[in-house]
N, C-alpha and C. Protein backbone atom coordinates (compact mmCIF):
# COMPACT_ATOMS: atom_id res chain seq x y z
N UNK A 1 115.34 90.21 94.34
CA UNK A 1 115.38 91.42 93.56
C UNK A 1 114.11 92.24 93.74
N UNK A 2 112.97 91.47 94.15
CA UNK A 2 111.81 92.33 94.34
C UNK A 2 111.62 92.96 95.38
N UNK A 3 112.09 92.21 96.55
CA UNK A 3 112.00 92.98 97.58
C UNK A 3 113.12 93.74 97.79
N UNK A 4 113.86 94.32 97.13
CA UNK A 4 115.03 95.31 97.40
C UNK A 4 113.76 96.37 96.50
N UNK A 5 113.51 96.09 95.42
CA UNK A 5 112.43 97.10 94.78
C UNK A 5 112.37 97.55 95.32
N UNK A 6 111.26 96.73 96.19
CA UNK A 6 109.98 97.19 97.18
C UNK A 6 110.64 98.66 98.11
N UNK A 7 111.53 97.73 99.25
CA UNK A 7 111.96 99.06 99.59
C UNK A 7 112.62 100.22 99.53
N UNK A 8 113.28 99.70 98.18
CA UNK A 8 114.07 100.93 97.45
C UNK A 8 112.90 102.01 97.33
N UNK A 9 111.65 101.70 96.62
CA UNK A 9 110.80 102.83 96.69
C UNK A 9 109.97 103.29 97.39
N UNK A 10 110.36 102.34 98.70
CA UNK A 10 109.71 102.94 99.91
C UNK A 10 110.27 103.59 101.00
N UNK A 11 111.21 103.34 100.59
CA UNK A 11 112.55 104.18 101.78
C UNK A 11 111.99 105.55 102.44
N UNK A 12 112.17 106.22 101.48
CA UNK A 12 112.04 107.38 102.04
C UNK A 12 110.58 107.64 102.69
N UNK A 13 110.20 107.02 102.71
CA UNK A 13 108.86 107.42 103.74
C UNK A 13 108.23 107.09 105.16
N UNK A 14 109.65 106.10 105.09
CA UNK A 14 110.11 104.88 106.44
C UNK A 14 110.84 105.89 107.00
N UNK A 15 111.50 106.75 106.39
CA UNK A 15 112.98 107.16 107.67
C UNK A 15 112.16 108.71 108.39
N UNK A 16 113.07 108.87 109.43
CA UNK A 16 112.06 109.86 110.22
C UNK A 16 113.17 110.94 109.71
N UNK A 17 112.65 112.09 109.20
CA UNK A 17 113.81 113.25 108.80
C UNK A 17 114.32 113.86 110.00
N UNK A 18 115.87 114.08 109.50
CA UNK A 18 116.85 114.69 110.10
C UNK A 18 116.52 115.84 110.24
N UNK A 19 117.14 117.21 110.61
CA UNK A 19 117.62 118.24 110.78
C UNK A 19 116.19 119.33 111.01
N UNK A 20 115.65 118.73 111.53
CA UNK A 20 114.25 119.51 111.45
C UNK A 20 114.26 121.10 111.87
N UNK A 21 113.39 121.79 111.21
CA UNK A 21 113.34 123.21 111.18
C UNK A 21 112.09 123.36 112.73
N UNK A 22 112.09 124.57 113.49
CA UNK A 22 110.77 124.46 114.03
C UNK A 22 109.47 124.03 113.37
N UNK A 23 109.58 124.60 112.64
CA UNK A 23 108.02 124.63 111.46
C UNK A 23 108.03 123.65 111.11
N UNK A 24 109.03 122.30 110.72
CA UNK A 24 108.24 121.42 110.25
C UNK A 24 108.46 119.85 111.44
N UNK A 25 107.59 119.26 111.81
CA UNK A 25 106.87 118.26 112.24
C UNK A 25 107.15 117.28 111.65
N UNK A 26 107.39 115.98 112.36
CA UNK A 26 107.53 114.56 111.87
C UNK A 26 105.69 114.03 111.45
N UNK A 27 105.74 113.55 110.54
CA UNK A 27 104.53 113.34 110.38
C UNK A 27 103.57 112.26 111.09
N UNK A 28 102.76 112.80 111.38
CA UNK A 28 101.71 111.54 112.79
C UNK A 28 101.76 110.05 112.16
N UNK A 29 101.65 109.91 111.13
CA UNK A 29 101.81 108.26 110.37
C UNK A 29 102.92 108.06 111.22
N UNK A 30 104.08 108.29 110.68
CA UNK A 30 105.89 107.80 110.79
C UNK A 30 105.72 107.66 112.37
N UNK A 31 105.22 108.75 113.36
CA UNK A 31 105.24 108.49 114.95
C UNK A 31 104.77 107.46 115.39
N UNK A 32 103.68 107.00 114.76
CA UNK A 32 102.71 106.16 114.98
C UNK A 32 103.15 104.76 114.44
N UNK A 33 103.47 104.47 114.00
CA UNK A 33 104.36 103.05 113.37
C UNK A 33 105.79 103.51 114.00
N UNK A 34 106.52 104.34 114.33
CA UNK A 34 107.76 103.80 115.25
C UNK A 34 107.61 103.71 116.63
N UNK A 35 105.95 103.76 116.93
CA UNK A 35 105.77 103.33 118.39
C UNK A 35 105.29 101.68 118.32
N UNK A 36 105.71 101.00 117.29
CA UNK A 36 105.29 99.26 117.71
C UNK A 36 106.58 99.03 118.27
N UNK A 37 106.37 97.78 118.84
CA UNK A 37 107.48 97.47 119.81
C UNK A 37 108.86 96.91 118.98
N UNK A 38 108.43 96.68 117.27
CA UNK A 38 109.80 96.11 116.74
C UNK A 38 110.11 96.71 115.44
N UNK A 39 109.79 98.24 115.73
CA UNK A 39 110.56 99.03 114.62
C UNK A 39 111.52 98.99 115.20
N UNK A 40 112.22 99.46 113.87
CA UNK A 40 113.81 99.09 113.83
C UNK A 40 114.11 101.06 113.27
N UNK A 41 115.08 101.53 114.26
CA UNK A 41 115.29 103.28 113.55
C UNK A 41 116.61 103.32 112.74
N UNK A 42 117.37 101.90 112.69
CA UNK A 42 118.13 101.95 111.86
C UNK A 42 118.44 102.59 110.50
N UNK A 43 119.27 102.76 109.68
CA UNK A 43 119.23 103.49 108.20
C UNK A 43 119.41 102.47 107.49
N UNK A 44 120.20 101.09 107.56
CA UNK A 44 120.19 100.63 106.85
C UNK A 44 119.16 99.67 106.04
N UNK A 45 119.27 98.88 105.00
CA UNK A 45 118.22 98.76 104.40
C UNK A 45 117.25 97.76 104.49
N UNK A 46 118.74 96.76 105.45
CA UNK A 46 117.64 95.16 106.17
C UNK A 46 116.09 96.60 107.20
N UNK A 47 116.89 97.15 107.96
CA UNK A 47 115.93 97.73 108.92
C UNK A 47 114.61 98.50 108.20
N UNK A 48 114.91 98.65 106.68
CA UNK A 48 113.83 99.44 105.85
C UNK A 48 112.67 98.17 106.10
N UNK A 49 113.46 97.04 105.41
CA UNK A 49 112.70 95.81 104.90
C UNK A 49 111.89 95.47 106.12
N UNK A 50 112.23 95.23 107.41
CA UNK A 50 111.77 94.90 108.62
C UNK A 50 110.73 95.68 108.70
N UNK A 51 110.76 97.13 109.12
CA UNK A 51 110.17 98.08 109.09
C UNK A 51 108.79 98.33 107.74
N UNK A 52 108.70 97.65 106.76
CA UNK A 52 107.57 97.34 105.22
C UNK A 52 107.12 96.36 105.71
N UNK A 53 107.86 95.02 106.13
CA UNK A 53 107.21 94.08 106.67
C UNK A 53 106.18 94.21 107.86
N UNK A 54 106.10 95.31 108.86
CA UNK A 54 105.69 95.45 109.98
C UNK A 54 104.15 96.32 109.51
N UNK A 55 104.37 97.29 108.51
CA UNK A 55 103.36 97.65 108.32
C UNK A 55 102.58 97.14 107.28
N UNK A 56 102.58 96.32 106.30
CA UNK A 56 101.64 95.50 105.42
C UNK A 56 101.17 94.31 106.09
N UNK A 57 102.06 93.83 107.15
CA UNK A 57 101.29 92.13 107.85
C UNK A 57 100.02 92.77 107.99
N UNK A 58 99.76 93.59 109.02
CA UNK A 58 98.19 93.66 108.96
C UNK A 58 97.48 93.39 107.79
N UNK A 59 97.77 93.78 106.80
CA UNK A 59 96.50 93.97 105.14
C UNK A 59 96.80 92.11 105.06
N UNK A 60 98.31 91.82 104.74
CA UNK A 60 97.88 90.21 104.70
C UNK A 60 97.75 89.52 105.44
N UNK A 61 97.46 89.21 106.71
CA UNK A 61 97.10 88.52 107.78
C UNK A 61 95.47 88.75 107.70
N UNK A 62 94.52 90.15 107.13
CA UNK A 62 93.34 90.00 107.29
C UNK A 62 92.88 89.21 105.70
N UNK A 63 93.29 89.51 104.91
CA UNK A 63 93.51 88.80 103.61
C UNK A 63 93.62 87.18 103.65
N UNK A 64 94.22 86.58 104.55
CA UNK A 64 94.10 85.47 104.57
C UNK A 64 93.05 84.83 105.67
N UNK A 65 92.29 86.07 106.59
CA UNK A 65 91.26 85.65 107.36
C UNK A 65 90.23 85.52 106.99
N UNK A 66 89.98 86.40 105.62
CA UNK A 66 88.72 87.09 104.97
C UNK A 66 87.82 86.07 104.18
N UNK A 67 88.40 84.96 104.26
CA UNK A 67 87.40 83.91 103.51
C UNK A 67 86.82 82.81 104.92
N UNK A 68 87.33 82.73 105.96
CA UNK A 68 86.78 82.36 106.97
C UNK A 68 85.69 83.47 107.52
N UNK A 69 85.77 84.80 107.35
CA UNK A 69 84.99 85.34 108.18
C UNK A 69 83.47 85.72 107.07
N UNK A 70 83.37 84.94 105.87
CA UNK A 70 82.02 84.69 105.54
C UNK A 70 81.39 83.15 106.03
N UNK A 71 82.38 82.53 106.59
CA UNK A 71 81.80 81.09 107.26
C UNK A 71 80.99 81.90 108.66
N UNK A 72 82.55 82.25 109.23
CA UNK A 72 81.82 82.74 110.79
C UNK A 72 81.60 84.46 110.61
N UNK A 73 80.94 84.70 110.38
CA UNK A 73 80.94 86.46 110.14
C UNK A 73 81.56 87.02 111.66
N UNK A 74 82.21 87.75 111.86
CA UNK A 74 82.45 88.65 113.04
C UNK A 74 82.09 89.93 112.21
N UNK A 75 80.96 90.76 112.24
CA UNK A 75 80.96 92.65 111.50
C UNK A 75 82.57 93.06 112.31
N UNK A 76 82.40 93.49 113.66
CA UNK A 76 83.63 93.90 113.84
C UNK A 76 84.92 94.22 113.64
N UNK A 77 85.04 92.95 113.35
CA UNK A 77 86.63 92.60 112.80
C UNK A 77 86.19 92.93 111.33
N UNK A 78 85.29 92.16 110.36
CA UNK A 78 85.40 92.74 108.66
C UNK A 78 85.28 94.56 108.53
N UNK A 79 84.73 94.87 109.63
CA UNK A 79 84.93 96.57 109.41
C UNK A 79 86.14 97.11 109.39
């Protein structure tokens, strides 16, 4: 039930808009995350979920690095 939440209120910022006018532009975020190799441009809502999953791993994958990297400091990577 939570993760239907999740992307219920994230939907709309996942999908790339339809019917575009000249004047308006897909926004550089949305281009930029449907160039990883396993977005999904589907509508439906597994493909939302896939698509939330793809862009938060980064924050928790460094989240679970972040207590090793006061053992071994890398600056690099904590920047």
């Amino acid at each position: 039930m939570s993760a239907y939440l999740m992307v219920s209120l994230h939907s709309d910022r996942f999908e790339l808009p339809t019917g575009l006018s000249t004047k308006q532009q897909v926004p550089p975020v949305i281009e930029t995350f449907s160039q990883h190799r396993y977005w999904q441009t589907g509508k439906g809502w597994k493909h939302l979920l896939n698509n939330l999953r793809l862009v938060i791993q980064p924050l928790i994958l460094f989240n679970q690095i972040q207590p090793w990297l006061e053992v071994f400091p890398i600056s690099r990577l904590s920047l």
